[in-house]
C-alpha atoms as a PDB file:
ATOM      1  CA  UNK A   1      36.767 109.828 117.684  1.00  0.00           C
ATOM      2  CA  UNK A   2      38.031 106.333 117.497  1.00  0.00           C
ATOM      3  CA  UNK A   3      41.139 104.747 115.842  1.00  0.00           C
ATOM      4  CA  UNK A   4      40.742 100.916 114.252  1.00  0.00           C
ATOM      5  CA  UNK A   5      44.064  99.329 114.913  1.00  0.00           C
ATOM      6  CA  UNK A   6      44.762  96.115 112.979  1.00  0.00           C
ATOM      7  CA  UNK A   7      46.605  93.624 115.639  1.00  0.00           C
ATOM      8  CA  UNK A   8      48.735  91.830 112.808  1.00  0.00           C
ATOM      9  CA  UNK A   9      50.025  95.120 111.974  1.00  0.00           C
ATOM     10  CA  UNK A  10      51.053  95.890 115.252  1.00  0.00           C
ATOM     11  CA  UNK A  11      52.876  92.482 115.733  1.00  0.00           C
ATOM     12  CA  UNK A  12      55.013  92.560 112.142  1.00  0.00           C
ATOM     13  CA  UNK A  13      55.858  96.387 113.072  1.00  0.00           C
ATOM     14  CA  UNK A  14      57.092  95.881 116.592  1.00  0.00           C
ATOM     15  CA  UNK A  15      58.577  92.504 115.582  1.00  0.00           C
ATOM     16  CA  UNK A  16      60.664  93.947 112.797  1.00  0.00           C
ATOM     17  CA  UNK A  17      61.594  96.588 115.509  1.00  0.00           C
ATOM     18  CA  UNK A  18      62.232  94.602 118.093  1.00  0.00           C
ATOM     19  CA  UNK A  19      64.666  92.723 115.857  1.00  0.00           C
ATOM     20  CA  UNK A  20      66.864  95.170 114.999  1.00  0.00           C
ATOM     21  CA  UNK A  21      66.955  96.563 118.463  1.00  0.00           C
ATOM     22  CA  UNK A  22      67.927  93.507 119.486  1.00  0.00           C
ATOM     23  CA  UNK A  23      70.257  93.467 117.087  1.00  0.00           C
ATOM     24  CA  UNK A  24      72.149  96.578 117.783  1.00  0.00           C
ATOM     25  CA  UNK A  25      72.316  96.123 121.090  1.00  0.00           C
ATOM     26  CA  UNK A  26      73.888  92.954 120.734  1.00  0.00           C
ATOM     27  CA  UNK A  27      76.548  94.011 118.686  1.00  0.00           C
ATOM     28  CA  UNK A  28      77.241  96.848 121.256  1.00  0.00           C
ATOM     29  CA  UNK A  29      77.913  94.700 124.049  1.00  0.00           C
ATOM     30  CA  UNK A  30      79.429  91.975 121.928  1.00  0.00           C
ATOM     31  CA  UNK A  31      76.559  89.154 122.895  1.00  0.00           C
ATOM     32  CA  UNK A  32      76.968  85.838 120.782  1.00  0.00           C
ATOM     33  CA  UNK A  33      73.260  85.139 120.094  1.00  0.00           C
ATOM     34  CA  UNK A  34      71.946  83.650 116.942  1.00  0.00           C
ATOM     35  CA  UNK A  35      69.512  84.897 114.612  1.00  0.00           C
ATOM     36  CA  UNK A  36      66.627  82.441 115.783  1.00  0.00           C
ATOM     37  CA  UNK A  37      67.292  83.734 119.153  1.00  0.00           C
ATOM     38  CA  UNK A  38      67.165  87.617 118.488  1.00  0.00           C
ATOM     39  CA  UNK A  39      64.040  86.329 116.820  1.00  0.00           C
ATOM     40  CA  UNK A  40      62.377  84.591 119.592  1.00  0.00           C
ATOM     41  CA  UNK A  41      63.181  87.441 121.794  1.00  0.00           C
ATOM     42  CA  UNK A  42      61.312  89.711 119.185  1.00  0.00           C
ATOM     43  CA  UNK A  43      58.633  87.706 119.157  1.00  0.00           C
ATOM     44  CA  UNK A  44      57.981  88.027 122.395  1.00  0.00           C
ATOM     45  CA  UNK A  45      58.095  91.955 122.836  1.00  0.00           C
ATOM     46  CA  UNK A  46      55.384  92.203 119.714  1.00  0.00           C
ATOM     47  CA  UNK A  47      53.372  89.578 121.770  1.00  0.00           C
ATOM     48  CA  UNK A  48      53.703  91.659 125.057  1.00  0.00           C
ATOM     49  CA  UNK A  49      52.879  95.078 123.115  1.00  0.00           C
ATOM     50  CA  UNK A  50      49.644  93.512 121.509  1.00  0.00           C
ATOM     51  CA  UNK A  51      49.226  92.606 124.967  1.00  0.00           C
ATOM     52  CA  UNK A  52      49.315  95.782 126.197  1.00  0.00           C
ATOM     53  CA  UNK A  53      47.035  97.195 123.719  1.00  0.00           C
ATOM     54  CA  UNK A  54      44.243  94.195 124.348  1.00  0.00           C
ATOM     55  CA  UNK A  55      44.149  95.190 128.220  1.00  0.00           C
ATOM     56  CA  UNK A  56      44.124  98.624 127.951  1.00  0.00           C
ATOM     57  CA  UNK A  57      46.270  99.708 131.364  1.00  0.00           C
ATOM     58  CA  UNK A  58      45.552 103.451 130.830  1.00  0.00           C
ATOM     59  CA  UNK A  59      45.244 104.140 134.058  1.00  0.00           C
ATOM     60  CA  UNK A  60      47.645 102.264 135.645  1.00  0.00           C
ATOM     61  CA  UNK A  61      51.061 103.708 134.314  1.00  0.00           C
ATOM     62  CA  UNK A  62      53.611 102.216 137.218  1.00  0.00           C
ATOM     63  CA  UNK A  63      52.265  98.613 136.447  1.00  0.00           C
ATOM     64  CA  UNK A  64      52.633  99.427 132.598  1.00  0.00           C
ATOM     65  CA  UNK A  65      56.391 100.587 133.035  1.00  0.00           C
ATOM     66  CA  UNK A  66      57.232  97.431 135.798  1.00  0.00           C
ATOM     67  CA  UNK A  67      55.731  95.280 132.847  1.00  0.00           C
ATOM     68  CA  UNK A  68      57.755  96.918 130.056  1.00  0.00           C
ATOM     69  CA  UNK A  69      60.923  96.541 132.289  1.00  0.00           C
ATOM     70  CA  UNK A  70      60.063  93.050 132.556  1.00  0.00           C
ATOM     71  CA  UNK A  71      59.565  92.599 128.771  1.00  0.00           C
ATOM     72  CA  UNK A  72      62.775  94.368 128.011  1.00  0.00           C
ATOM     73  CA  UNK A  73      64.933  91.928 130.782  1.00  0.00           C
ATOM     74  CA  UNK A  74      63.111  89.266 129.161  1.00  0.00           C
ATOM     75  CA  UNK A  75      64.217  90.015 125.320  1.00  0.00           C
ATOM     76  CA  UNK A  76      67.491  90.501 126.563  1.00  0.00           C
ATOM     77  CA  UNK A  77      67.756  87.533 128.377  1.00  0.00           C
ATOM     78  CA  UNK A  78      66.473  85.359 125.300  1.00  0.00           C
ATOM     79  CA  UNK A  79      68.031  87.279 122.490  1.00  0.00           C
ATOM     80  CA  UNK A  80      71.607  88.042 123.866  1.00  0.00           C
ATOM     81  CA  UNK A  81      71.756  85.965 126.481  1.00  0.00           C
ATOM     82  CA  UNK A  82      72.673  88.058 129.607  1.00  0.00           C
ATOM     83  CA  UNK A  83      71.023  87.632 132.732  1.00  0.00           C
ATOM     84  CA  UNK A  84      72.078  89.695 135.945  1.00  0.00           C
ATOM     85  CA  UNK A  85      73.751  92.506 136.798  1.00  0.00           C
ATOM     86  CA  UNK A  86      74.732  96.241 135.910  1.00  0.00           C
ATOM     87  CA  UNK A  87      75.839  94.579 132.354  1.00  0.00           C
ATOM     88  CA  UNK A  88      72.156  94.151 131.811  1.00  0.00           C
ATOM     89  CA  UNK A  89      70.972  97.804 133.264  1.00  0.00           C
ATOM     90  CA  UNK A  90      73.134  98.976 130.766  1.00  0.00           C
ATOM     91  CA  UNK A  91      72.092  96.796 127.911  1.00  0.00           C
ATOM     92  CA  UNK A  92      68.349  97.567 128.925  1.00  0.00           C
ATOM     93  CA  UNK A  93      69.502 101.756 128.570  1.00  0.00           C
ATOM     94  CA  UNK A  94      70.848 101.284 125.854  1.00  0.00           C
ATOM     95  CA  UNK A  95      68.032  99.569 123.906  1.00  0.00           C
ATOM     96  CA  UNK A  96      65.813 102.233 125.222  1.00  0.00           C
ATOM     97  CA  UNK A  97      68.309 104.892 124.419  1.00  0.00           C
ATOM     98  CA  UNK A  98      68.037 103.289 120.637  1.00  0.00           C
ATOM     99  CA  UNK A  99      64.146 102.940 120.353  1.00  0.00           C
ATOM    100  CA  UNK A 100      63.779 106.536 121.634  1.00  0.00           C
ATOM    101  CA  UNK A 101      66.900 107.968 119.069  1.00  0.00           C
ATOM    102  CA  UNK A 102      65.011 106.077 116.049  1.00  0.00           C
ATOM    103  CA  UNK A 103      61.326 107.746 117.273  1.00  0.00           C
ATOM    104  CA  UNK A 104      62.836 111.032 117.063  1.00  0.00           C
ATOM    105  CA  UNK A 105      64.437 110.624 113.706  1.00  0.00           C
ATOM    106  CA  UNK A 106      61.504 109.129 112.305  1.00  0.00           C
ATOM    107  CA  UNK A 107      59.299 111.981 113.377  1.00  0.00           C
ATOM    108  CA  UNK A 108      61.597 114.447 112.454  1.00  0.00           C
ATOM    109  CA  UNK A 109      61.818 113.075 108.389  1.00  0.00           C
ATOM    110  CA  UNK A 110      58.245 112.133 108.299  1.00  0.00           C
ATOM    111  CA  UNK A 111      57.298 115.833 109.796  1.00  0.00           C
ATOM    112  CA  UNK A 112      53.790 114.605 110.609  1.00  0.00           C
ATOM    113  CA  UNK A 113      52.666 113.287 107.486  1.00  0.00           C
ATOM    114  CA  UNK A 114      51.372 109.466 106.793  1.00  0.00           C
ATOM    115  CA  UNK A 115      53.915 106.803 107.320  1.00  0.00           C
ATOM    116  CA  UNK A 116      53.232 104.061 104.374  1.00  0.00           C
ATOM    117  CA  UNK A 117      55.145 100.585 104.887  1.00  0.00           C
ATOM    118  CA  UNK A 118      57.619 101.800 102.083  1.00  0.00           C
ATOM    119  CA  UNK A 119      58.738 104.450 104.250  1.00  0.00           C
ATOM    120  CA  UNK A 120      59.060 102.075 107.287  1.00  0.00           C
ATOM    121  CA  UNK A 121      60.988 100.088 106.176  1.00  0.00           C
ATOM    122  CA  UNK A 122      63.154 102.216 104.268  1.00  0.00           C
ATOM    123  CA  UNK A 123      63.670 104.296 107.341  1.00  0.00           C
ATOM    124  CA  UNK A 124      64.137 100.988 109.450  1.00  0.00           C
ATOM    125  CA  UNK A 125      66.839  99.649 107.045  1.00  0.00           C
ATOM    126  CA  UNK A 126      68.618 103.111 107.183  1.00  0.00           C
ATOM    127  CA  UNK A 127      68.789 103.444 110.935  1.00  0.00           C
ATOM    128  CA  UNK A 128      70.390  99.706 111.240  1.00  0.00           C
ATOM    129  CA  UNK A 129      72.741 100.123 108.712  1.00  0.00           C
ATOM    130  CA  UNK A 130      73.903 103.363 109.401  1.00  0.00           C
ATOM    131  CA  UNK A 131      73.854 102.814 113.677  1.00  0.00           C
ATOM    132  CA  UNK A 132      75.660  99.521 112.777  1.00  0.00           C
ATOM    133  CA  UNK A 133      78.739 101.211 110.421  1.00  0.00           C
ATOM    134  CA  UNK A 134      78.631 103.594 113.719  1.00  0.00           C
ATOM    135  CA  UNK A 135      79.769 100.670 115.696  1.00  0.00           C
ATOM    136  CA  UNK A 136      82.192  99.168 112.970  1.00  0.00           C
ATOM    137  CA  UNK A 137      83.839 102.326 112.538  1.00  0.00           C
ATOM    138  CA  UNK A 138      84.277 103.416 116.052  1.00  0.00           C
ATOM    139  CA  UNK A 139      85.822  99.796 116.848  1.00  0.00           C
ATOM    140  CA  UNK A 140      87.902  99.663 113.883  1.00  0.00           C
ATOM    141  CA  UNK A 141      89.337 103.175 114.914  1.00  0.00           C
ATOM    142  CA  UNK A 142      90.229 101.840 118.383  1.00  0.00           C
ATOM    143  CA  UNK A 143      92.184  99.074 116.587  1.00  0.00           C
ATOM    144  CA  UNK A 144      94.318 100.556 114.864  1.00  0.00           C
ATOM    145  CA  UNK A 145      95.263 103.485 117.006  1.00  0.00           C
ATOM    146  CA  UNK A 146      95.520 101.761 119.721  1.00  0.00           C
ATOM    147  CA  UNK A 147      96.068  97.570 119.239  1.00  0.00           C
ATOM    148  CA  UNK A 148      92.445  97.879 121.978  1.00  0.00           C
ATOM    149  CA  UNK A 149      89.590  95.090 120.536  1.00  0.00           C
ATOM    150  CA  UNK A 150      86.781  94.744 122.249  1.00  0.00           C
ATOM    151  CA  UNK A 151      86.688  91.189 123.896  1.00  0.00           C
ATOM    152  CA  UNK A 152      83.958  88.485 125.314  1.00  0.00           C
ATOM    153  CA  UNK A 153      84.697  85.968 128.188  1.00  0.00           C
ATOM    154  CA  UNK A 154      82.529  83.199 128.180  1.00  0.00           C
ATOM    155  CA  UNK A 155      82.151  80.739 131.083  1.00  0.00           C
ATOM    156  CA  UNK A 156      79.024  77.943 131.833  1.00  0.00           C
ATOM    157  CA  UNK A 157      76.545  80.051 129.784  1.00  0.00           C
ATOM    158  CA  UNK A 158      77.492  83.718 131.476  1.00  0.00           C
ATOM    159  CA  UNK A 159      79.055  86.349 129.280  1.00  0.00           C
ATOM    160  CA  UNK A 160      81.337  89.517 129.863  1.00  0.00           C
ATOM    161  CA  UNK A 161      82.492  91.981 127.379  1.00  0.00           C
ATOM    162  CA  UNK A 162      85.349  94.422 128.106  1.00  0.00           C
ATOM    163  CA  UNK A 163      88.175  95.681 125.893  1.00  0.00           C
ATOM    164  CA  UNK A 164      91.547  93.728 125.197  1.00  0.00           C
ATOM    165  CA  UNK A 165      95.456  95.416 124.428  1.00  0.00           C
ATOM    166  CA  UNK A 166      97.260  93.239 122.079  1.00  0.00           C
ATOM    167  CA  UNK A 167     100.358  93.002 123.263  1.00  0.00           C
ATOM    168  CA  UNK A 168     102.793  91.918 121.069  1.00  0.00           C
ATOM    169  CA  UNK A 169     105.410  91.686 123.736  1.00  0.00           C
ATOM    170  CA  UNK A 170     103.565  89.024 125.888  1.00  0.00           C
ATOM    171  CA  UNK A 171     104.643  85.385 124.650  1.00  0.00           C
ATOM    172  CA  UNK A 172     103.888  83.897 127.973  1.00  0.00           C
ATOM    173  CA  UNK A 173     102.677  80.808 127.805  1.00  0.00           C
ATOM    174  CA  UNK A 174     101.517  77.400 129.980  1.00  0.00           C
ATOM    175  CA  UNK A 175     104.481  75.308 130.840  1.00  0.00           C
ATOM    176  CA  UNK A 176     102.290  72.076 130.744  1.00  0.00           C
ATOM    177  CA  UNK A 177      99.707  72.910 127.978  1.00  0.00           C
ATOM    178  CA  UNK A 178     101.591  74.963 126.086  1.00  0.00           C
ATOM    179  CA  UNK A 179      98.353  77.171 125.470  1.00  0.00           C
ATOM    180  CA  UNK A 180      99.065  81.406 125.672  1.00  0.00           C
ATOM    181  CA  UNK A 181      98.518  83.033 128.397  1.00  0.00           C
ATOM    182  CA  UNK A 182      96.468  86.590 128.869  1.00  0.00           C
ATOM    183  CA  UNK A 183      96.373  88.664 131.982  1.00  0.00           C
ATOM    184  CA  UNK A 184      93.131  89.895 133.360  1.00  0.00           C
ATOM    185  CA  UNK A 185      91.789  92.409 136.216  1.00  0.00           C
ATOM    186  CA  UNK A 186      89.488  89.828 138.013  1.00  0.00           C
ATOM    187  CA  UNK A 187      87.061  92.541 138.796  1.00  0.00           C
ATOM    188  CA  UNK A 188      85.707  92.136 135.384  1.00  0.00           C
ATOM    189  CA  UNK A 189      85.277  88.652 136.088  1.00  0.00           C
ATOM    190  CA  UNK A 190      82.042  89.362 138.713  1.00  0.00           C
ATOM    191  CA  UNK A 191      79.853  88.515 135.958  1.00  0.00           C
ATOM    192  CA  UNK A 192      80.535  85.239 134.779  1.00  0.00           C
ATOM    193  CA  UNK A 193      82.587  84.108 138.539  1.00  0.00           C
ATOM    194  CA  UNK A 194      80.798  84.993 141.719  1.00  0.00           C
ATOM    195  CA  UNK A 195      82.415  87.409 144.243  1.00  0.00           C
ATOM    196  CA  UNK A 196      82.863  84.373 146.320  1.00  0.00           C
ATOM    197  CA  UNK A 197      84.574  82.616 144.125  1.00  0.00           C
ATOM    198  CA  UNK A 198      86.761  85.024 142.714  1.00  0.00           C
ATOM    199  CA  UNK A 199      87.901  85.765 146.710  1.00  0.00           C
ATOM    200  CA  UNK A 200      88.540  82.078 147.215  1.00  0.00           C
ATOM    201  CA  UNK A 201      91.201  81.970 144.222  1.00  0.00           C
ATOM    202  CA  UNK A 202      92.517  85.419 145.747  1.00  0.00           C
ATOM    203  CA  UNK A 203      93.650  83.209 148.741  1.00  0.00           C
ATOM    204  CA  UNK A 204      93.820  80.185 147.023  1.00  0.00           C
ATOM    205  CA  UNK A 205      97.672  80.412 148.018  1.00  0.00           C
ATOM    206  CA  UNK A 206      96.795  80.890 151.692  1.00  0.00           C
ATOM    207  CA  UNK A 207      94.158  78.339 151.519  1.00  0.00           C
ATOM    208  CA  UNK A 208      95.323  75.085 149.237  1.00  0.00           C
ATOM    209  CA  UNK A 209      92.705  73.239 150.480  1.00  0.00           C
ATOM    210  CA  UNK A 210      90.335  75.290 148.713  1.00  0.00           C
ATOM    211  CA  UNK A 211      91.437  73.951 145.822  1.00  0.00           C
ATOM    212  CA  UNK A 212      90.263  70.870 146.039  1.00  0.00           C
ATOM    213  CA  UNK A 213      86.077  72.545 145.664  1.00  0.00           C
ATOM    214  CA  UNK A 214      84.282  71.370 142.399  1.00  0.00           C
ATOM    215  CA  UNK A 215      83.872  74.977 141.729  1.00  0.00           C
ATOM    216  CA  UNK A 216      87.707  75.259 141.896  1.00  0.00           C
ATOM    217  CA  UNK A 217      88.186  72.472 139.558  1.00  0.00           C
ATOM    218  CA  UNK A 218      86.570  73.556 136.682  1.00  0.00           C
ATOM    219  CA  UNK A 219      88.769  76.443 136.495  1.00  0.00           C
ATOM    220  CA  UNK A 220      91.641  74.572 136.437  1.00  0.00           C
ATOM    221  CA  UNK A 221      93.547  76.959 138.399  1.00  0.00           C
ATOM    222  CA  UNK A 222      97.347  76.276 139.145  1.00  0.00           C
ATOM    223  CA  UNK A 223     100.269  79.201 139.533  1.00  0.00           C
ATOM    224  CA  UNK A 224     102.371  80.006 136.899  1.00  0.00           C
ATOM    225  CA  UNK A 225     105.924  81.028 136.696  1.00  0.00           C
ATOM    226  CA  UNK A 226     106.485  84.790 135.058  1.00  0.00           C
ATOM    227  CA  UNK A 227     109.039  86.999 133.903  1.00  0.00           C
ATOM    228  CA  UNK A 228     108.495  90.668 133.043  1.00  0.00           C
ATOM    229  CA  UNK A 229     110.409  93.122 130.768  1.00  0.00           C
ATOM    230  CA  UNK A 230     112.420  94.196 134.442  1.00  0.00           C
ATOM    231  CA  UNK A 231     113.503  90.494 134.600  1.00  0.00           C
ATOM    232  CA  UNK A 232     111.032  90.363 137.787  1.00  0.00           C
ATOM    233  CA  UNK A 233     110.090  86.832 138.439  1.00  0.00           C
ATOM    234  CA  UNK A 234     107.311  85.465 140.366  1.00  0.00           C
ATOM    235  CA  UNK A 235     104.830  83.819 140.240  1.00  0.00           C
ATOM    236  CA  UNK A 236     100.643  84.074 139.134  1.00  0.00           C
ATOM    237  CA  UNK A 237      97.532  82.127 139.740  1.00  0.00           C
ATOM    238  CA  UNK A 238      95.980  80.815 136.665  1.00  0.00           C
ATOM    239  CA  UNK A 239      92.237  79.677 135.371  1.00  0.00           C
ATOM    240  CA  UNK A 240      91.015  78.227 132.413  1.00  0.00           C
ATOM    241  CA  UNK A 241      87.725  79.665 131.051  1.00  0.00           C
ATOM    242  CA  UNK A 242      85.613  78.201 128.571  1.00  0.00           C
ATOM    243  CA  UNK A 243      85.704  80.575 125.168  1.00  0.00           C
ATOM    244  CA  UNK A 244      87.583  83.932 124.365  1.00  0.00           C
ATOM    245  CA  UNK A 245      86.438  86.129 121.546  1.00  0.00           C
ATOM    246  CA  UNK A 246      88.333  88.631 120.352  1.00  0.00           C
ATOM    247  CA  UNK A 247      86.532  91.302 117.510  1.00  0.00           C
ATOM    248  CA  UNK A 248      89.061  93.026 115.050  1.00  0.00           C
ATOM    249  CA  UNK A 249      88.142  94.999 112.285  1.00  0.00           C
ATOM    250  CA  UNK A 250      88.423  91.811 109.936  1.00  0.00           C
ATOM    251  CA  UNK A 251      87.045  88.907 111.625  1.00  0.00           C
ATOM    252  CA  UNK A 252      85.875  87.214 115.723  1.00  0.00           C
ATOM    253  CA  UNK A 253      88.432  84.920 116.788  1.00  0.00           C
ATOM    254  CA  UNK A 254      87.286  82.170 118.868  1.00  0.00           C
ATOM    255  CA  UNK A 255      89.541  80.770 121.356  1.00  0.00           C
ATOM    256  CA  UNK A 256      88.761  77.396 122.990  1.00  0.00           C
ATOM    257  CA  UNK A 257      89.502  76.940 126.824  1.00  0.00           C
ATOM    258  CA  UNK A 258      91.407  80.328 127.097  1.00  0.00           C
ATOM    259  CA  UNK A 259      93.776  80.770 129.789  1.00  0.00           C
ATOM    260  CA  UNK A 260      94.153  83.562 131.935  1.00  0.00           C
ATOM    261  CA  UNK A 261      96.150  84.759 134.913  1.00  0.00           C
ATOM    262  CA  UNK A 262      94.276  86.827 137.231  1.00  0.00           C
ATOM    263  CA  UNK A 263      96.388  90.393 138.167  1.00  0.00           C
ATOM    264  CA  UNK A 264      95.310  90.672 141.722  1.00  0.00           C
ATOM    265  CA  UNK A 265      97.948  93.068 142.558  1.00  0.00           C
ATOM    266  CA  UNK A 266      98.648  96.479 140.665  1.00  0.00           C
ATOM    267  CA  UNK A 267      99.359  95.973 136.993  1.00  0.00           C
ATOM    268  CA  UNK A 268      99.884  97.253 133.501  1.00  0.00           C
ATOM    269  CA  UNK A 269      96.202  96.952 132.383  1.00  0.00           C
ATOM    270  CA  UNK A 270      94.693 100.513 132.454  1.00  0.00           C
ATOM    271  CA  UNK A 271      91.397 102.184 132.571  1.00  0.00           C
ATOM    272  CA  UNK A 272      90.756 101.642 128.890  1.00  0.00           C
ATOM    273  CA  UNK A 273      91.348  97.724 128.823  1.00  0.00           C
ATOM    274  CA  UNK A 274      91.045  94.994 131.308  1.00  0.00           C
ATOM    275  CA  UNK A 275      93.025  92.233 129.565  1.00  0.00           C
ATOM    276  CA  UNK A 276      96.137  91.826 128.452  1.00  0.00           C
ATOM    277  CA  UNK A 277      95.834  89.736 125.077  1.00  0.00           C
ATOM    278  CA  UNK A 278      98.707  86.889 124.223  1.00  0.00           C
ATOM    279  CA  UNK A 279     100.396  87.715 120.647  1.00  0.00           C
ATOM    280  CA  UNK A 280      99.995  84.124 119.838  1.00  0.00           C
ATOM    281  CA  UNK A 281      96.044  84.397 120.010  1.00  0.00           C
ATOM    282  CA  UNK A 282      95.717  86.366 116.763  1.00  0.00           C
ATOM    283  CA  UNK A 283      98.213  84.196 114.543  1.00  0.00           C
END
């Protein structure tokens, strides 16, 4: 018993698949790739599964699943840009998590019978658009409740996404720029700032010298003079990154050169959200 399998069918399927996993996955961790990219990046995994299927690795199932990890940090890397780290493990899940929750549906409506390219697609359409209102909803929900948007930090081509409060009592703002000011747990940093880095502004105060590393100046960093609610003064140390979005129910603001103070010692910012947001950033 042999099946024929028809290799231009295999690309458009997985390519059309690959697409909107791509797809969902970037919304979910708030990447900023294009269309073209999320493309490319599909592309490439219905090149690598026609692969697959011209080499026949039956019998080698650990190099089949190292080269499917590979494909998958490779389509993530194109299409949503990230790179390193335990944001990409997650993003990698995730997609996973996605193709194996859209198998299962798919088997379960099409109970074994013939799947025709109406059906496909139909069924394809359905899962994007109804995983993707998933998403919309559950953000919007946070929103409102809660003044909580999910956020992206963007700094020489690395990306972080965490969640933002609004808070409408913070008018802080740069003495010399005049640009608003948001407070942020540096931790979250790690991804787009190297641990090194991040512990040479920690002592930046104990170390001035320090500043004076090209690193260093691209940041921008200087300290800033605060006041909280208490009437506690002191002062904070300062960067400048390269783009803030922030994702509310109704539009992505883009901020340009976003400044942040980093809250090295115990703050306000909770479990739930890393960064305090400036009030003037959404009017």
């Amino acid at each position: 018993m042999y099946y024929e399998i028809y290799i231009d069918i295999v690309f458009l399927t997985n390519l059309l698949m690959d697409y909107i996993l791509l797809r969902l996955v970037g919304m979910l961790f708030r990447c900023r790739g294009s269309r073209k990219r999320y493309l490319l990046a599909a592309a490439v995994g219905a090149l690598f599964s026609c692969f697959i299927l011209y080499v026949q690795l039956d019998g080698f199932l650990p190099v089949v699943i190292l080269l499917h990890g590979a494909c998958a940090m490779g389509m993530l890397w194109i299409g949503c840009g990230l790179k390193k780290g335990s944001l990409l493990v997650k993003a990698m899940l995730a997609m996973y998590m996605t193709a194996f929750l859209f198998g299962g549906l798919w088997e379960a409506v099409t109970a074994g019978s013939q799947m025709t390219w109406y059906v496909f697609l139909l069924l394809t359409s359905g899962s994007y658009l109804g995983l993707s209102t998933l998403v919309y909803l559950s953000d919007s929900i946070r929103a409102q409740r809660k003044n909580i948007y999910p956020v992206t930090l963007s700094y020489r081509g690395k990306v972080q996404s965490a969640y933002g409060f609004y808070d409408t009592g913070n008018l802080w703002t740069d003495p010399v720029s005049g640009m608003p000011v948001s407070v942020v747990k540096p931790e979250i940093l790690e991804p787009v700032l190297s641990g090194e880095l991040l512990n040479k502004l920690k002592h930046l105060k104990e170390n001035p010298g320090e500043q004076e590393s090209t690193e260093l100046l691209r940041l921008h960093p200087r300290f800033l003079p605060y006041r909280t609610v208490g009437q506690t003064e002191g002062m904070m140390l300062a960067i400048t990154l390269e783009d803030l979005c922030i994702h509310t129910p109704r539009e992505v603001v883009h901020i340009s050169g976003p400044v942040f103070a980093l809250a090295f010692e115990p703050s306000a910012l909770r479990k739930e959200y890393k960064v305090l947001l400036n009030s003037r950033l959404l009017h």
